[in-house]
PDB file of N, CA and C in Angstrom:
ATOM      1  N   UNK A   1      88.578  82.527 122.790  1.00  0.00           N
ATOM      2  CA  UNK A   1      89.625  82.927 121.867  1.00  0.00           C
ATOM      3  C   UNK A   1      90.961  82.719 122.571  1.00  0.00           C
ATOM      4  N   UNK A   2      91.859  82.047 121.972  1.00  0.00           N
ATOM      5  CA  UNK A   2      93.127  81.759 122.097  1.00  0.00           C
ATOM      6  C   UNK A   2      93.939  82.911 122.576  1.00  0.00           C
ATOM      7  N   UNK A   3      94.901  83.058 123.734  1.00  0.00           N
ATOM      8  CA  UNK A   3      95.688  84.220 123.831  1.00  0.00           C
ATOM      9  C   UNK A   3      96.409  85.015 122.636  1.00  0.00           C
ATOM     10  N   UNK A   4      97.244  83.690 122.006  1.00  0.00           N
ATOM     11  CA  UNK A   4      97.628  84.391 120.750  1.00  0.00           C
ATOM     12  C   UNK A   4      97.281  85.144 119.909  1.00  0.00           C
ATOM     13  N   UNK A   5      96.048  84.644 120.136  1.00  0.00           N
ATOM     14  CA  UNK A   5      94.546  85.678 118.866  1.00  0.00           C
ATOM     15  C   UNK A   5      94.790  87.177 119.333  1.00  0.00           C
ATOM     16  N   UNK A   6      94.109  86.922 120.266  1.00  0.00           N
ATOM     17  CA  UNK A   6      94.112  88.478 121.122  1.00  0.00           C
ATOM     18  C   UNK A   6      95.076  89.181 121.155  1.00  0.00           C
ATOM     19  N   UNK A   7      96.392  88.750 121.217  1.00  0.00           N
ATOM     20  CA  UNK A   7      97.590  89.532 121.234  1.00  0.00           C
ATOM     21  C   UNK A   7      97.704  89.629 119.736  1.00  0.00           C
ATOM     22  N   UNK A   8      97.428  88.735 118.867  1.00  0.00           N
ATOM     23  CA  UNK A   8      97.743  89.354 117.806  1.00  0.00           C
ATOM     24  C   UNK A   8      96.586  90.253 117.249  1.00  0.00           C
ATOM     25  N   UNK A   9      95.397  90.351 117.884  1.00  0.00           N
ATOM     26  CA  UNK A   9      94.423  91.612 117.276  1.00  0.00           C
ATOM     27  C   UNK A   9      94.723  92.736 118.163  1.00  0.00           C
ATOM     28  N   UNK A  10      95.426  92.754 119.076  1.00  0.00           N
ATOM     29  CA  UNK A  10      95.670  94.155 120.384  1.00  0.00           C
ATOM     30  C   UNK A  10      96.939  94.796 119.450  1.00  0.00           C
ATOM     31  N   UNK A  11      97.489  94.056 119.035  1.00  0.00           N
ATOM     32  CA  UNK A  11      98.930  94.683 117.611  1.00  0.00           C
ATOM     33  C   UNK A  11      98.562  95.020 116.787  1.00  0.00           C
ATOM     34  N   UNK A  12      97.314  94.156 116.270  1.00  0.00           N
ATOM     35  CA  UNK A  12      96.786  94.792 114.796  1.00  0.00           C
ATOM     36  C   UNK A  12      96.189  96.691 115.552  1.00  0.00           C
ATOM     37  N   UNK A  13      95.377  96.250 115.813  1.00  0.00           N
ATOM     38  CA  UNK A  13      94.254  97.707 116.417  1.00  0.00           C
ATOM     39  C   UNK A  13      95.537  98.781 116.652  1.00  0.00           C
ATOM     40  N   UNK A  14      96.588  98.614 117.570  1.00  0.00           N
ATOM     41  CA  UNK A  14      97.227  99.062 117.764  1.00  0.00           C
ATOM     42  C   UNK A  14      98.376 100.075 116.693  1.00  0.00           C
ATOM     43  N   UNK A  15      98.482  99.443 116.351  1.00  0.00           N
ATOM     44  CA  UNK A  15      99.632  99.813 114.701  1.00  0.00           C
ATOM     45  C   UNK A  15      98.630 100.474 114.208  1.00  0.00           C
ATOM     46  N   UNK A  16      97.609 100.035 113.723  1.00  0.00           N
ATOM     47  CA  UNK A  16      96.816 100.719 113.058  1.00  0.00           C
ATOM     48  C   UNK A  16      96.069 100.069 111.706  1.00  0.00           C
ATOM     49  N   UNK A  17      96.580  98.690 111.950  1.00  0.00           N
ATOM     50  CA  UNK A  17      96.525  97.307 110.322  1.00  0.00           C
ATOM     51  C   UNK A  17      94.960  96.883 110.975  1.00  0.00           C
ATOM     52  N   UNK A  18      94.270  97.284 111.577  1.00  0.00           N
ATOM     53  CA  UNK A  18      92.839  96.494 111.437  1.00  0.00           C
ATOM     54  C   UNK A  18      92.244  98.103 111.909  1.00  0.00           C
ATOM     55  N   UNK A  19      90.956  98.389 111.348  1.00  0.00           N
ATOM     56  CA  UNK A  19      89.977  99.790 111.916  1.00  0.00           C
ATOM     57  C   UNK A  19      89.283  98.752 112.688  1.00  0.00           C
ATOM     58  N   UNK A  20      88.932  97.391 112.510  1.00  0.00           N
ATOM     59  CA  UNK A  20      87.702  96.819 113.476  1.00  0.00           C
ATOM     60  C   UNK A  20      87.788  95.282 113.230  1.00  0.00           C
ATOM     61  N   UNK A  21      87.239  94.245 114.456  1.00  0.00           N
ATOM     62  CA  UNK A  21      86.953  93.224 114.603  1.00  0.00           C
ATOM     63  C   UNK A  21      86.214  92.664 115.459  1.00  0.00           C
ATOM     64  N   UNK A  22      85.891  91.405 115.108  1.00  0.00           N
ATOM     65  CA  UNK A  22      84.535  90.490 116.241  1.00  0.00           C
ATOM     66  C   UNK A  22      84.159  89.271 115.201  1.00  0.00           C
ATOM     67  N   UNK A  23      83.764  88.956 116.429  1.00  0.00           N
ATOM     68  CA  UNK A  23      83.443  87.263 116.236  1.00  0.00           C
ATOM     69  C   UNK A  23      81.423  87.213 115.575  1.00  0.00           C
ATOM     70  N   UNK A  24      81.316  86.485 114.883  1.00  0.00           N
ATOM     71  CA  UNK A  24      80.443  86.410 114.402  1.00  0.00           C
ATOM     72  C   UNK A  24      79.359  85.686 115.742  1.00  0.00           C
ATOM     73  N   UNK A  25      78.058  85.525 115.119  1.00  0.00           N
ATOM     74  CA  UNK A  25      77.394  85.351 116.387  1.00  0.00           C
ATOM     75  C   UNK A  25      76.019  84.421 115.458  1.00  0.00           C
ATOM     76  N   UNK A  26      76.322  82.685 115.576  1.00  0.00           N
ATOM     77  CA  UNK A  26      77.080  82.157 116.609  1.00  0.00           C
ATOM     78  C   UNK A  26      78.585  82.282 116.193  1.00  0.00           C
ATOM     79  N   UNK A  27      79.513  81.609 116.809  1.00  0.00           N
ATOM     80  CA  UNK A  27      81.012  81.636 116.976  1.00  0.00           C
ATOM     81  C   UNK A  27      81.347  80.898 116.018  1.00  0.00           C
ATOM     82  N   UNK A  28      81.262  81.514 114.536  1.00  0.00           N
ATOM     83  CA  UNK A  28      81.851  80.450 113.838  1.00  0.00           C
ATOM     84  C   UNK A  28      82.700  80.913 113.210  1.00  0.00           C
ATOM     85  N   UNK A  29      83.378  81.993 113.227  1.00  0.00           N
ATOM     86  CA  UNK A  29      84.562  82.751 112.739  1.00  0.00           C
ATOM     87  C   UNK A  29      84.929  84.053 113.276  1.00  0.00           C
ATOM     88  N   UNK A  30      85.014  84.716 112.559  1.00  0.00           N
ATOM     89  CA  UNK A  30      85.221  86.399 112.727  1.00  0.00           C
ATOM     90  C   UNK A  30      85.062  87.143 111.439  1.00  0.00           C
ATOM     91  N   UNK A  31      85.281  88.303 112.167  1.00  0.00           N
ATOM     92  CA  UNK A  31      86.383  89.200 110.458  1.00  0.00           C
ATOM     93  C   UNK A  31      86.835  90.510 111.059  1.00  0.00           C
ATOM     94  N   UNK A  32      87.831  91.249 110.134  1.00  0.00           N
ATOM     95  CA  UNK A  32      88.056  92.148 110.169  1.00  0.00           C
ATOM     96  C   UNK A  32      87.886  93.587 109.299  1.00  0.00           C
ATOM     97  N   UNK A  33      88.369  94.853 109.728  1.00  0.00           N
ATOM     98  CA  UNK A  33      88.826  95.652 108.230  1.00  0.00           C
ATOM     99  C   UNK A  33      89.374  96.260 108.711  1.00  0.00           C
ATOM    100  N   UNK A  34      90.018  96.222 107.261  1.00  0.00           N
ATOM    101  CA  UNK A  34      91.389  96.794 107.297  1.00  0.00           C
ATOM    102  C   UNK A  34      91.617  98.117 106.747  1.00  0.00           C
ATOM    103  N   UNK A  35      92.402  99.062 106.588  1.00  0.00           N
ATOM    104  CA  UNK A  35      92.435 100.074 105.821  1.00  0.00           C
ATOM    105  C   UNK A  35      92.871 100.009 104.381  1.00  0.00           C
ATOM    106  N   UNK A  36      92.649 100.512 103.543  1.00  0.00           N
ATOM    107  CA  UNK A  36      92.833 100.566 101.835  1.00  0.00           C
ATOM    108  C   UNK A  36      94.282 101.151 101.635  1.00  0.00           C
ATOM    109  N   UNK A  37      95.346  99.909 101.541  1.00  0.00           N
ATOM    110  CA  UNK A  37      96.987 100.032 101.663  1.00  0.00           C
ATOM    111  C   UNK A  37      97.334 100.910 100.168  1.00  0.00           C
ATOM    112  N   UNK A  38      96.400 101.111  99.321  1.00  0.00           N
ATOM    113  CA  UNK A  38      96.481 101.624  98.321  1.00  0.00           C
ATOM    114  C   UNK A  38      96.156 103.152  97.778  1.00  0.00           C
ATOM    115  N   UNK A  39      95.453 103.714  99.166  1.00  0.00           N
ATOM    116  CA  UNK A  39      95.214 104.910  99.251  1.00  0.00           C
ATOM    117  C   UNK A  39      95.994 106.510  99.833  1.00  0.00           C
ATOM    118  N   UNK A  40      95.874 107.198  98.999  1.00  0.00           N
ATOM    119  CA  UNK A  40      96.659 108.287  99.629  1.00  0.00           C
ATOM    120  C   UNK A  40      96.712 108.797 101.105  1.00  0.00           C
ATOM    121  N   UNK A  41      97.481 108.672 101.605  1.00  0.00           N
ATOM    122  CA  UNK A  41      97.817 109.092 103.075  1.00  0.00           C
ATOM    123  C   UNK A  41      96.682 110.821 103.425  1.00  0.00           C
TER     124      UNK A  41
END
């Protein structure tokens, strides 16, 4: 994985814009999740 990647998933996790991520297995993508931007605090 590209540095950029990583720095940009260490910001996501961080802030709080992704609960989780990983690379699929074999390596043919990823995914994430995210929290529901539509839900009451």
């Amino acid at each position: 994985m590209c540095r950029a990647m990583m720095a940009y998933l260490q910001r996501g996790h961080a802030d709080g814009t992704f609960l989780l991520s990983g690379q699929t297995v074999p390596p043919t993508g990823g995914g994430c999740a995210l929290p529901d931007a539509t839900a009451a605090p």
